[in-house]
C-alpha atoms as a PDB file:
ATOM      1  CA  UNK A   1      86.564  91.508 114.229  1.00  0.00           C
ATOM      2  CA  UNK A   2      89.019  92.557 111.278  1.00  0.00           C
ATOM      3  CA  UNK A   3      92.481  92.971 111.350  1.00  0.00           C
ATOM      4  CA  UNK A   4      92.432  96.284 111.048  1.00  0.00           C
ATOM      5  CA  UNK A   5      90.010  96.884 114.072  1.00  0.00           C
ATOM      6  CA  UNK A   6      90.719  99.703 116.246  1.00  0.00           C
ATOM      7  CA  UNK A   7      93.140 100.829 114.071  1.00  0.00           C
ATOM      8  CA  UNK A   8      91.305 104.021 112.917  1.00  0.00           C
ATOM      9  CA  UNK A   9      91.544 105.029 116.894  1.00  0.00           C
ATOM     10  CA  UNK A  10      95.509 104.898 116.485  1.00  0.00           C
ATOM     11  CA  UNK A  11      95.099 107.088 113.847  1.00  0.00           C
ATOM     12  CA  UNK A  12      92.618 109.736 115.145  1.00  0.00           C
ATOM     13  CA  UNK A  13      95.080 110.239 118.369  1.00  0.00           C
ATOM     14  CA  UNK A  14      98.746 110.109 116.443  1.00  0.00           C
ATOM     15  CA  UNK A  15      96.714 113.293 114.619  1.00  0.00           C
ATOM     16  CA  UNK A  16      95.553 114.781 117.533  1.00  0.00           C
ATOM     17  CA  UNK A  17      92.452 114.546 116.935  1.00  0.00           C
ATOM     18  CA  UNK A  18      90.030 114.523 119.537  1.00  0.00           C
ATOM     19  CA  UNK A  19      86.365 114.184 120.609  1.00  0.00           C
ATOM     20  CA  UNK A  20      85.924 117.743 120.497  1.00  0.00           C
ATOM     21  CA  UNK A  21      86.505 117.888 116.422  1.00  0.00           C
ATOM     22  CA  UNK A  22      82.962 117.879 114.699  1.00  0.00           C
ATOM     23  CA  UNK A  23      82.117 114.370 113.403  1.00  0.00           C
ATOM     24  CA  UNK A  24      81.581 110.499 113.644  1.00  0.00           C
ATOM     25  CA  UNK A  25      84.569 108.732 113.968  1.00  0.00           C
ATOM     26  CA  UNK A  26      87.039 107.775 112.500  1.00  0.00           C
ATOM     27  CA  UNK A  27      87.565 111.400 112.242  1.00  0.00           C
ATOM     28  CA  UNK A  28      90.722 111.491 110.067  1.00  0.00           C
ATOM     29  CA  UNK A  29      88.399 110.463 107.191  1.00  0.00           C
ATOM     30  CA  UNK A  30      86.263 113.538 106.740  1.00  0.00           C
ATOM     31  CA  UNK A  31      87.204 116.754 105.053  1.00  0.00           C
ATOM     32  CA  UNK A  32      86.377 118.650 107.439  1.00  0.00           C
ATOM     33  CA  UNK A  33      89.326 117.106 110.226  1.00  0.00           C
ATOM     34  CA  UNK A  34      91.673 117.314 106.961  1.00  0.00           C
ATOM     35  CA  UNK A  35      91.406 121.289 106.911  1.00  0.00           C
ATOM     36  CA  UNK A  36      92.010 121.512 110.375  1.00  0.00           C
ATOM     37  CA  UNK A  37      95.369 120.180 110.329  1.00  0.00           C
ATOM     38  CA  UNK A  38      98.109 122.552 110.984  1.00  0.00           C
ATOM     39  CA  UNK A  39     102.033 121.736 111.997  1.00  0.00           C
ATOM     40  CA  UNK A  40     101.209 120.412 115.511  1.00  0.00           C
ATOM     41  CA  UNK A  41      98.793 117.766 113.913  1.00  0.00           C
ATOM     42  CA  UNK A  42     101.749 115.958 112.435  1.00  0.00           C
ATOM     43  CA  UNK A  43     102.466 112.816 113.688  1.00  0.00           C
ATOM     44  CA  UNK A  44     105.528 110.731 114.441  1.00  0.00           C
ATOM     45  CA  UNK A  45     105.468 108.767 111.232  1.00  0.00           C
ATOM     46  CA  UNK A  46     107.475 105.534 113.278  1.00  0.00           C
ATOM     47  CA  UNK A  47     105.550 105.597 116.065  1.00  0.00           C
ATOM     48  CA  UNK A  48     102.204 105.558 113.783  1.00  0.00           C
ATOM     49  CA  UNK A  49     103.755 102.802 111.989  1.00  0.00           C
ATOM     50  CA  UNK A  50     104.676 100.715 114.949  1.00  0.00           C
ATOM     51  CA  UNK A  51     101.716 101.339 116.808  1.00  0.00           C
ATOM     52  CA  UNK A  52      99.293 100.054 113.872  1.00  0.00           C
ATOM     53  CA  UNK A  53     101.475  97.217 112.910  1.00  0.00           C
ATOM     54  CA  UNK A  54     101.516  96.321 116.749  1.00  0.00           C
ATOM     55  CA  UNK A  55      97.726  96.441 116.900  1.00  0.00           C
ATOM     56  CA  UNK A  56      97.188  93.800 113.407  1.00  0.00           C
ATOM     57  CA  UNK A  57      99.271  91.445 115.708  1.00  0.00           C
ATOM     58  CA  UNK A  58      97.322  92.366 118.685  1.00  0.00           C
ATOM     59  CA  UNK A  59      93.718  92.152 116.927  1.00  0.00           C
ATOM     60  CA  UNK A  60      95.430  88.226 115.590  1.00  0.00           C
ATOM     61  CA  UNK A  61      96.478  86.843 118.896  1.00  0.00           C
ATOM     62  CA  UNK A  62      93.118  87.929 120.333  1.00  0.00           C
ATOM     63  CA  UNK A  63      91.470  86.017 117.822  1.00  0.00           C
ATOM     64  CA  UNK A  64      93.689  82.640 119.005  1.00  0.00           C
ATOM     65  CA  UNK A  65      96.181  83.377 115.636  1.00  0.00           C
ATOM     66  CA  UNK A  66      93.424  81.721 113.076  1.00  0.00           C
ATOM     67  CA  UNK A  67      94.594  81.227 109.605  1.00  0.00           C
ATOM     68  CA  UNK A  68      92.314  81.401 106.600  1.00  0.00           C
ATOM     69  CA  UNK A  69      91.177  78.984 103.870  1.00  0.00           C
ATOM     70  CA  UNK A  70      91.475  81.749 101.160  1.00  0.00           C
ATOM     71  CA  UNK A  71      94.601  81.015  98.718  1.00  0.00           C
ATOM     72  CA  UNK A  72      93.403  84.628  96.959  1.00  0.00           C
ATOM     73  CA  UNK A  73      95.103  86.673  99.687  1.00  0.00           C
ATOM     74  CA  UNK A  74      98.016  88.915  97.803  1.00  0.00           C
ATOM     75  CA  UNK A  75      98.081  87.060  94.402  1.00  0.00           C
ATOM     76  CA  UNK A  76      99.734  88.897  91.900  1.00  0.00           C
ATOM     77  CA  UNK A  77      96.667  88.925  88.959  1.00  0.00           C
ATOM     78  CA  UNK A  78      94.617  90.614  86.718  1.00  0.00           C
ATOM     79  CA  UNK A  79      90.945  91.215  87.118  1.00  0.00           C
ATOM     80  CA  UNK A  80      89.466  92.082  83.796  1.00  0.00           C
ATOM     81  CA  UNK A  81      86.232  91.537  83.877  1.00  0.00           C
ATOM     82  CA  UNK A  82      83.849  95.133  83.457  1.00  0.00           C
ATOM     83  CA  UNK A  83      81.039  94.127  86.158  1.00  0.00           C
ATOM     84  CA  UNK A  84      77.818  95.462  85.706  1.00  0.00           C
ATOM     85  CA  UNK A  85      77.154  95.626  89.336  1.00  0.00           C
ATOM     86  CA  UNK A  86      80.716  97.840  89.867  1.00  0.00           C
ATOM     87  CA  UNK A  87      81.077 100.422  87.317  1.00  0.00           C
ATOM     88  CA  UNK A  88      81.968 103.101  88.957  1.00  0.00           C
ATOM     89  CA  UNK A  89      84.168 105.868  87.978  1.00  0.00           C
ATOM     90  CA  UNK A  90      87.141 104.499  89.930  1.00  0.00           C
ATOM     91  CA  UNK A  91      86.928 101.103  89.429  1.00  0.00           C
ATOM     92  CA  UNK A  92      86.421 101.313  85.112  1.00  0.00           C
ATOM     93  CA  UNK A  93      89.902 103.264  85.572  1.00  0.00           C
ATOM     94  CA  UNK A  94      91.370 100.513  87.617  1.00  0.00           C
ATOM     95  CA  UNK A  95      90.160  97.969  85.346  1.00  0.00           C
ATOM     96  CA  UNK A  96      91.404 100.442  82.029  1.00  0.00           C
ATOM     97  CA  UNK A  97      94.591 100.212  83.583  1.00  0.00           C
ATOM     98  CA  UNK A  98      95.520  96.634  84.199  1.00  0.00           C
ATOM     99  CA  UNK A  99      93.727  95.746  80.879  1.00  0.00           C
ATOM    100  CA  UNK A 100      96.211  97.454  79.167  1.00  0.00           C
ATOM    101  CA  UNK A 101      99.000  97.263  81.273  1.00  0.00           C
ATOM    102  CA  UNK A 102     100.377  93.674  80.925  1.00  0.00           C
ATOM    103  CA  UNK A 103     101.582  91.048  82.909  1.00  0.00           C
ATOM    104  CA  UNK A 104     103.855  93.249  85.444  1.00  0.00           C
ATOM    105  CA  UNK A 105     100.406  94.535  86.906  1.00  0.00           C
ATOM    106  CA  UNK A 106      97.717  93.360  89.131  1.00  0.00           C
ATOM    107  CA  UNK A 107      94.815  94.652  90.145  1.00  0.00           C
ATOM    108  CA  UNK A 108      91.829  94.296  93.118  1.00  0.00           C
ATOM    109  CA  UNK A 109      93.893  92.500  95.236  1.00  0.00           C
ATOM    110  CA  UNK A 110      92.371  90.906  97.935  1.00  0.00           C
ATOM    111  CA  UNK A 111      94.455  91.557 101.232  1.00  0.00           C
ATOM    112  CA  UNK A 112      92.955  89.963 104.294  1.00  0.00           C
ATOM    113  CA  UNK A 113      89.426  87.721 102.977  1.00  0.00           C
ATOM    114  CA  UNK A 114      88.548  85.416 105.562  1.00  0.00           C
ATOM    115  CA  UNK A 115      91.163  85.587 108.135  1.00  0.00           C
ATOM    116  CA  UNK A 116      89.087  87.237 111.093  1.00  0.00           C
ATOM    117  CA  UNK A 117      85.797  87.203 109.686  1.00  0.00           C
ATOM    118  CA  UNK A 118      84.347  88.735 106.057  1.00  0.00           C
ATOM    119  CA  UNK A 119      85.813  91.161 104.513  1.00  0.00           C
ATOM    120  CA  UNK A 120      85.708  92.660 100.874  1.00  0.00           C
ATOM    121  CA  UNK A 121      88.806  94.856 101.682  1.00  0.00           C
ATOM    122  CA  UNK A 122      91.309  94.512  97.973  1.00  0.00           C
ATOM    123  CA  UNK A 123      94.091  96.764  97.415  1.00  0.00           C
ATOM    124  CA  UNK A 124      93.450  98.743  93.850  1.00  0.00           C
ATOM    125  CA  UNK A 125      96.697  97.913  91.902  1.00  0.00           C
ATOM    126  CA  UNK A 126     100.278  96.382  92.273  1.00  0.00           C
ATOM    127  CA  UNK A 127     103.053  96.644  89.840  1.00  0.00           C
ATOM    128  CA  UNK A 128     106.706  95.201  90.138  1.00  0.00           C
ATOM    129  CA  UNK A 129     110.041  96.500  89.275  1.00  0.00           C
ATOM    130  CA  UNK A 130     112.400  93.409  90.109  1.00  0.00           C
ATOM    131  CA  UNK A 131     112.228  92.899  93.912  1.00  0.00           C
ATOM    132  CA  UNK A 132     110.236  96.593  94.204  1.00  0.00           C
ATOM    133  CA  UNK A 133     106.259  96.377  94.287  1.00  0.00           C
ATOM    134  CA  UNK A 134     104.232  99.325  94.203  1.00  0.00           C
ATOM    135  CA  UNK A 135     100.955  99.270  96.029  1.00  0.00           C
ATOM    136  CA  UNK A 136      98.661 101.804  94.795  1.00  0.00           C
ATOM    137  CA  UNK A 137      95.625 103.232  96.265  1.00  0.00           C
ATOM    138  CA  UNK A 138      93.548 104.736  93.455  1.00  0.00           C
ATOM    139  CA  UNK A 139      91.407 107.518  93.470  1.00  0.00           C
ATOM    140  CA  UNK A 140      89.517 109.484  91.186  1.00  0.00           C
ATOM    141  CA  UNK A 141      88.214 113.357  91.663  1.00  0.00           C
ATOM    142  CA  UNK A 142      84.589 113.183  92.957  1.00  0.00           C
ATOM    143  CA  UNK A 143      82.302 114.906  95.334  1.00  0.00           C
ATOM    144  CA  UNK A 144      82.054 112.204  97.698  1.00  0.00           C
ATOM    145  CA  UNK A 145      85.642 110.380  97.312  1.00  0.00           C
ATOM    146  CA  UNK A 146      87.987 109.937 100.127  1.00  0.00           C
ATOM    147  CA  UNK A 147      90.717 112.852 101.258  1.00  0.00           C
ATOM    148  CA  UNK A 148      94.486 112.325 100.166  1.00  0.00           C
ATOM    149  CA  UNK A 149      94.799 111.732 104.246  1.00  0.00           C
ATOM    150  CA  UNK A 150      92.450 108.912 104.218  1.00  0.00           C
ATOM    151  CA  UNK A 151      93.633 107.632 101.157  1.00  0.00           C
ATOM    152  CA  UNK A 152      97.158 107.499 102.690  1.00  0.00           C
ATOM    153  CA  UNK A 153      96.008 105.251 105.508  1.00  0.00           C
ATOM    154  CA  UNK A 154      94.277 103.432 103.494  1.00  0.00           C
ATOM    155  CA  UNK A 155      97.320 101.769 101.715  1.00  0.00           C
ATOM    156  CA  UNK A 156      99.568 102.519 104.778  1.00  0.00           C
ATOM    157  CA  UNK A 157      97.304  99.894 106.689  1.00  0.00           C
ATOM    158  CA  UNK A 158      97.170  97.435 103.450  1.00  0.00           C
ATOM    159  CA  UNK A 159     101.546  97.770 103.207  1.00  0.00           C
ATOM    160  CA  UNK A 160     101.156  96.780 107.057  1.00  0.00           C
ATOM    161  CA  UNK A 161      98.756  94.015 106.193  1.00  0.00           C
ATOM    162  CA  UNK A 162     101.370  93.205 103.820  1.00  0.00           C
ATOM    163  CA  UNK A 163     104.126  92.734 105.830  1.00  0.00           C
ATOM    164  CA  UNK A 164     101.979  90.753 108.465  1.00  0.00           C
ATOM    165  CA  UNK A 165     101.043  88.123 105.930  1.00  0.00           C
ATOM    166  CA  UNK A 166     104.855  88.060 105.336  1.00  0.00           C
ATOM    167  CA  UNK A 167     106.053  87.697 108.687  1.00  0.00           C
ATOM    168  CA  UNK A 168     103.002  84.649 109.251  1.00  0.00           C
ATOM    169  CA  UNK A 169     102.619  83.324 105.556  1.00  0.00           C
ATOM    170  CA  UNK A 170     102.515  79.685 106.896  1.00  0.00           C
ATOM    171  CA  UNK A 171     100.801  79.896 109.849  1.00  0.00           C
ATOM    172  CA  UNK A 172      97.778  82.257 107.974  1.00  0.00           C
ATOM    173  CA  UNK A 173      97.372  80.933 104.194  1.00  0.00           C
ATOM    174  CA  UNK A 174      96.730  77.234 103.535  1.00  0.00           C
ATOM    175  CA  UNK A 175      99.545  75.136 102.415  1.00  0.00           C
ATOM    176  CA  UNK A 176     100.963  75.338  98.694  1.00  0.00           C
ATOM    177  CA  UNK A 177     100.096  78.930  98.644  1.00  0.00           C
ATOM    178  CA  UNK A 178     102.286  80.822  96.154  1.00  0.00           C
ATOM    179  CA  UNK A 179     101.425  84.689  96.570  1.00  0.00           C
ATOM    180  CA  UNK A 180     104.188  86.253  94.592  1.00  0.00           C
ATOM    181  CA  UNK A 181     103.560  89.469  96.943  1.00  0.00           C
ATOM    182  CA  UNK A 182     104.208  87.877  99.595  1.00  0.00           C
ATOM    183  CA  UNK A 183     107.683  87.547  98.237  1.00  0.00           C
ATOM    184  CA  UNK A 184     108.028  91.415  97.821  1.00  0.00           C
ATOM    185  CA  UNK A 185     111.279  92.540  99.289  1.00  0.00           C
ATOM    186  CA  UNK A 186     110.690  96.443  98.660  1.00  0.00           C
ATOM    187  CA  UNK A 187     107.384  97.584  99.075  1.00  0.00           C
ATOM    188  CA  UNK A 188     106.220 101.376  97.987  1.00  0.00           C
ATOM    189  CA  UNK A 189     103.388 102.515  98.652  1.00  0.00           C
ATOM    190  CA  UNK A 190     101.366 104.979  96.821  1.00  0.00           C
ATOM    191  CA  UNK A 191      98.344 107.285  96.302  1.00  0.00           C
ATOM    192  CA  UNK A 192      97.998 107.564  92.537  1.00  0.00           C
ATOM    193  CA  UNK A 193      94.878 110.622  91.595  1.00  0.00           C
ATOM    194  CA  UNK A 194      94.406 112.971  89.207  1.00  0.00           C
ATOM    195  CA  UNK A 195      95.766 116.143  89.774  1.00  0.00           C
ATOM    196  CA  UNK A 196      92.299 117.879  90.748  1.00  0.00           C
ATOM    197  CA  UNK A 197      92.103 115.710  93.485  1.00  0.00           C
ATOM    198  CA  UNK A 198      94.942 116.883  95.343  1.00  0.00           C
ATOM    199  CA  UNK A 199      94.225 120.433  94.777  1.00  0.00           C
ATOM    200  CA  UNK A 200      90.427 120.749  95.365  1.00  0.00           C
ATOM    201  CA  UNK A 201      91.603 121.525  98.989  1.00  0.00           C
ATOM    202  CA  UNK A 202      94.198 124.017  97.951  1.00  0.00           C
ATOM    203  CA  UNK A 203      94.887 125.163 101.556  1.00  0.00           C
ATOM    204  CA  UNK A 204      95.787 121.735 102.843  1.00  0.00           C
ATOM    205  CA  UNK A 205      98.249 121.148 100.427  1.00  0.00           C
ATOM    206  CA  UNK A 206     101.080 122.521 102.186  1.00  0.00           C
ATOM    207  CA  UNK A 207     100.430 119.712 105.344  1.00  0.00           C
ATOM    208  CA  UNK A 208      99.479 116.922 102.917  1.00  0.00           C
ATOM    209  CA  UNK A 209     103.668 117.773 101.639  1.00  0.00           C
ATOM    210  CA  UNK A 210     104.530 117.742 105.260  1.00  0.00           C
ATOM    211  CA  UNK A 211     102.327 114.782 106.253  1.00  0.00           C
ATOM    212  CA  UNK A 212     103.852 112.829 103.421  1.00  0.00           C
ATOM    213  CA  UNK A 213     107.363 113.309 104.463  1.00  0.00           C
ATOM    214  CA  UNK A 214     106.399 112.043 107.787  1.00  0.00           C
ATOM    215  CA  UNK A 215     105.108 109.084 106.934  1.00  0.00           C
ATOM    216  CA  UNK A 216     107.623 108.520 104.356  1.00  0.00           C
ATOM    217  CA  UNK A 217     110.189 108.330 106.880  1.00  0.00           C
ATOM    218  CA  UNK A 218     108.364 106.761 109.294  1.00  0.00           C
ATOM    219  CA  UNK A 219     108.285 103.860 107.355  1.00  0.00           C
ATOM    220  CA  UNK A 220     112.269 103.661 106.915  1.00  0.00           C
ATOM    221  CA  UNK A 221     112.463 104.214 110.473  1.00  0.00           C
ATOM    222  CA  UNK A 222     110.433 101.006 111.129  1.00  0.00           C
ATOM    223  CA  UNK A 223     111.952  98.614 108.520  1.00  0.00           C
ATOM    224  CA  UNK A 224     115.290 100.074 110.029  1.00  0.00           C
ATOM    225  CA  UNK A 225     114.197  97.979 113.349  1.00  0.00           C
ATOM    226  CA  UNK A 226     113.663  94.866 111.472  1.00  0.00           C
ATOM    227  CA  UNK A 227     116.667  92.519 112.482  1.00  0.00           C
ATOM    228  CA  UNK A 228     115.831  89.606 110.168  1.00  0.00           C
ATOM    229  CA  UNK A 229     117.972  90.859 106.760  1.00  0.00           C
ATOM    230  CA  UNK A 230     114.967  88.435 105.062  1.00  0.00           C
ATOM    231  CA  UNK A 231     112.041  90.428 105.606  1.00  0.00           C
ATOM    232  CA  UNK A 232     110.780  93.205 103.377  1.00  0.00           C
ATOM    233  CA  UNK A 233     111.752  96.549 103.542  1.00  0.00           C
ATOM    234  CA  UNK A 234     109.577  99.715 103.190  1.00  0.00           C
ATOM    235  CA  UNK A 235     111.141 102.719 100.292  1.00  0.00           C
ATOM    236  CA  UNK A 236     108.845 105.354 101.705  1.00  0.00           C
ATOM    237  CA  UNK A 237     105.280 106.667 100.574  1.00  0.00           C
ATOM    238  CA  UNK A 238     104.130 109.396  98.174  1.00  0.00           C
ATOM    239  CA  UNK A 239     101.417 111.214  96.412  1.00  0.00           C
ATOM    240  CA  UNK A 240     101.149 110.219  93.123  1.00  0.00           C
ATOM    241  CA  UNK A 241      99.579 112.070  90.213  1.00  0.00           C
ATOM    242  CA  UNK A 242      98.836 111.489  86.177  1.00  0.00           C
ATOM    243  CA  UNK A 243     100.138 114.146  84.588  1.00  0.00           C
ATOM    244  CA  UNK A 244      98.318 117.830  84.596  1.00  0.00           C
ATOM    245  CA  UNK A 245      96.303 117.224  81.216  1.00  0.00           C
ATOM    246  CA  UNK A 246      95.328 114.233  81.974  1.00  0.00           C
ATOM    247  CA  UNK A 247      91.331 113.442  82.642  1.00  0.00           C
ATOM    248  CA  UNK A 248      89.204 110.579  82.978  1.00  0.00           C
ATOM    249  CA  UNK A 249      86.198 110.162  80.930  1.00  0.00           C
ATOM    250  CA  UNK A 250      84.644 106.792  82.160  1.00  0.00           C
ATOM    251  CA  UNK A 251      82.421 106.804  79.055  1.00  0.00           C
ATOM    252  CA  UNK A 252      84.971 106.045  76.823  1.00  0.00           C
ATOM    253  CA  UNK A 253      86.734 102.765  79.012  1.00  0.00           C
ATOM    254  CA  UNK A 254      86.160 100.557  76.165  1.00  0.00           C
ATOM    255  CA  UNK A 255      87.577 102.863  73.120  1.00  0.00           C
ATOM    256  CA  UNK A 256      90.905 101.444  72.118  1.00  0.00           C
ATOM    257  CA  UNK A 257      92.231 104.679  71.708  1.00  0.00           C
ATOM    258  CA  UNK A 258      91.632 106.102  74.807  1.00  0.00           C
ATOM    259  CA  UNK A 259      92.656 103.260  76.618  1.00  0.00           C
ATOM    260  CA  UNK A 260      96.348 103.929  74.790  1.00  0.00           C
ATOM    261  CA  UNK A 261      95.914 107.720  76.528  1.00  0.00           C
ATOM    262  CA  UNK A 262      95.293 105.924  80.098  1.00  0.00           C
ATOM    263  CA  UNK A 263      98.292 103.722  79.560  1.00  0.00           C
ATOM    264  CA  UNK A 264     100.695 106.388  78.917  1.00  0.00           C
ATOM    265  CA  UNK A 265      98.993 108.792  82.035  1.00  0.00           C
ATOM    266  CA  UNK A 266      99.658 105.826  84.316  1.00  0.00           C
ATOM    267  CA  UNK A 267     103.484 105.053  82.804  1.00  0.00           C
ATOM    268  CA  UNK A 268     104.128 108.746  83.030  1.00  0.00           C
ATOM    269  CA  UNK A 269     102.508 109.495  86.692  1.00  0.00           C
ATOM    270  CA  UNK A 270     104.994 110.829  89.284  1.00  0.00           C
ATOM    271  CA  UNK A 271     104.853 112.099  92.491  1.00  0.00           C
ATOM    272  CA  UNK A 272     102.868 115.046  93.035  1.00  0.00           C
ATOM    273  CA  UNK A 273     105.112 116.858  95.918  1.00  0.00           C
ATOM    274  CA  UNK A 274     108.224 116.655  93.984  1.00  0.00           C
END
């Protein structure tokens, strides 16, 4: 069990997606469900919201409400290290980034380890803006990465993850924990790609627009319900891009001059659907 357990199901239906599309499930992650999606495929971003929030609580208080022994969950750090094992294209920009980002940055962020089971399930990056934190799903343009759709449920279900830990901070984490995440009273979340990823599917970029403005509001909607002034609030969701010129030559991770160009691509990235 996992705390995100049967919440790919929530998704697949609030898309209307069913066992008829071609596929294994979770359907909304393959390309092929992504360009099928036309108006009536949008969902009702607060409902989709509530209903996968409702089922991390659900999935819990099956489990008899466990906590976990893991003080790693949500702290706000920087993972430096260039592992041999993990050098993918993705992860040597992640690292690029934080390296030269500073101290208002974090990176592979662990968001549920050990509370139902194992899991190796860490949010890319975090940055904070006084009481704002960004959570940032990052992607980079390759054959076999994940859509834009998936990508967005990806960090809509870590934001949610977020909140829960919020909401249950002393009944989950072990005493003397001091996540400063778990402190975050805005939360953002974000896709951050290169532009190529967005628009190697030109004819779904119209409903990725849409779908983002759904689920934008949706997540207003829900903090709007919140009747404790104390818990976090959600500002929205968006596509993020670097800017147009932009590209990512993983060869060159460790050249001090290039890592200069990735720190000014990720301080000048902005949303892609302006």
């Amino acid at each position: 069990m996992s705390l995100f357990d049967r919440c790919s199901e929530i998704v697949d239906r609030h898309l209307g997606i069913t066992d008829e599309w071609a596929g294994s499930k979770p359907r909304y992650k393959s390309v092929t469900s992504l360009r099928r999606m036309k108006k009536e495929n949008l969902p009702d971003g607060m409902q989709l919201v509530s209903d996968l929030f409702g089922q991390m609580m659900r999935n819990w208080g099956a489990a008899g409400c466990p906590s976990t022994n893991s003080p790693e969950n949500w702290r706000f750090k920087q993972h430096l290290k260039f592992d041999d094992d993990n050098r993918s294209a993705e992860v040597l920009l992640e690292r690029t980034i934080a390296w030269m980002a500073g101290d208002e940055l974090a990176n592979q962020i662990p968001v549920d380890s050990g509370l139902l089971g194992r899991s190796s399930r860490t949010l890319d990056l975090a940055t904070q803006k006084g009481e704002a934190f960004e959570l940032i799903e990052l992607k980079v343009d390759k054959v076999n990465s994940d859509t834009p759709l998936s990508a967005a449920i990806q960090v809509l279900n870590y934001g949610l993850a977020n909140l829960f830990f919020q909401l249950n901070q002393h009944r989950v984490l072990p005493s003397g924990s001091d996540n400063l995440l778990l402190s975050a009273k805005l939360l953002r979340l974000r896709v951050l790609a290169l532009v190529e990823y967005y628009e190697r599917e030109p004819e779904t970029i119209d409903w990725l627009s849409d779908f983002e403005g759904c689920l934008s509001q949706g997540l207003t909607g829900f903090s709007d319900q919140f009747l404790n002034p104390e818990y976090p609030r959600f500002e929205g969701f968006c596509f993020q891009a670097f800017p147009g010129d932009f590209r990512w030559d993983e060869s060159r991770h460790a050249d001090e001059s290039y890592r200069e160009t990735v720190k000014q691509a990720f301080e000048n990235r902005s949303c892609y659907f302006k």
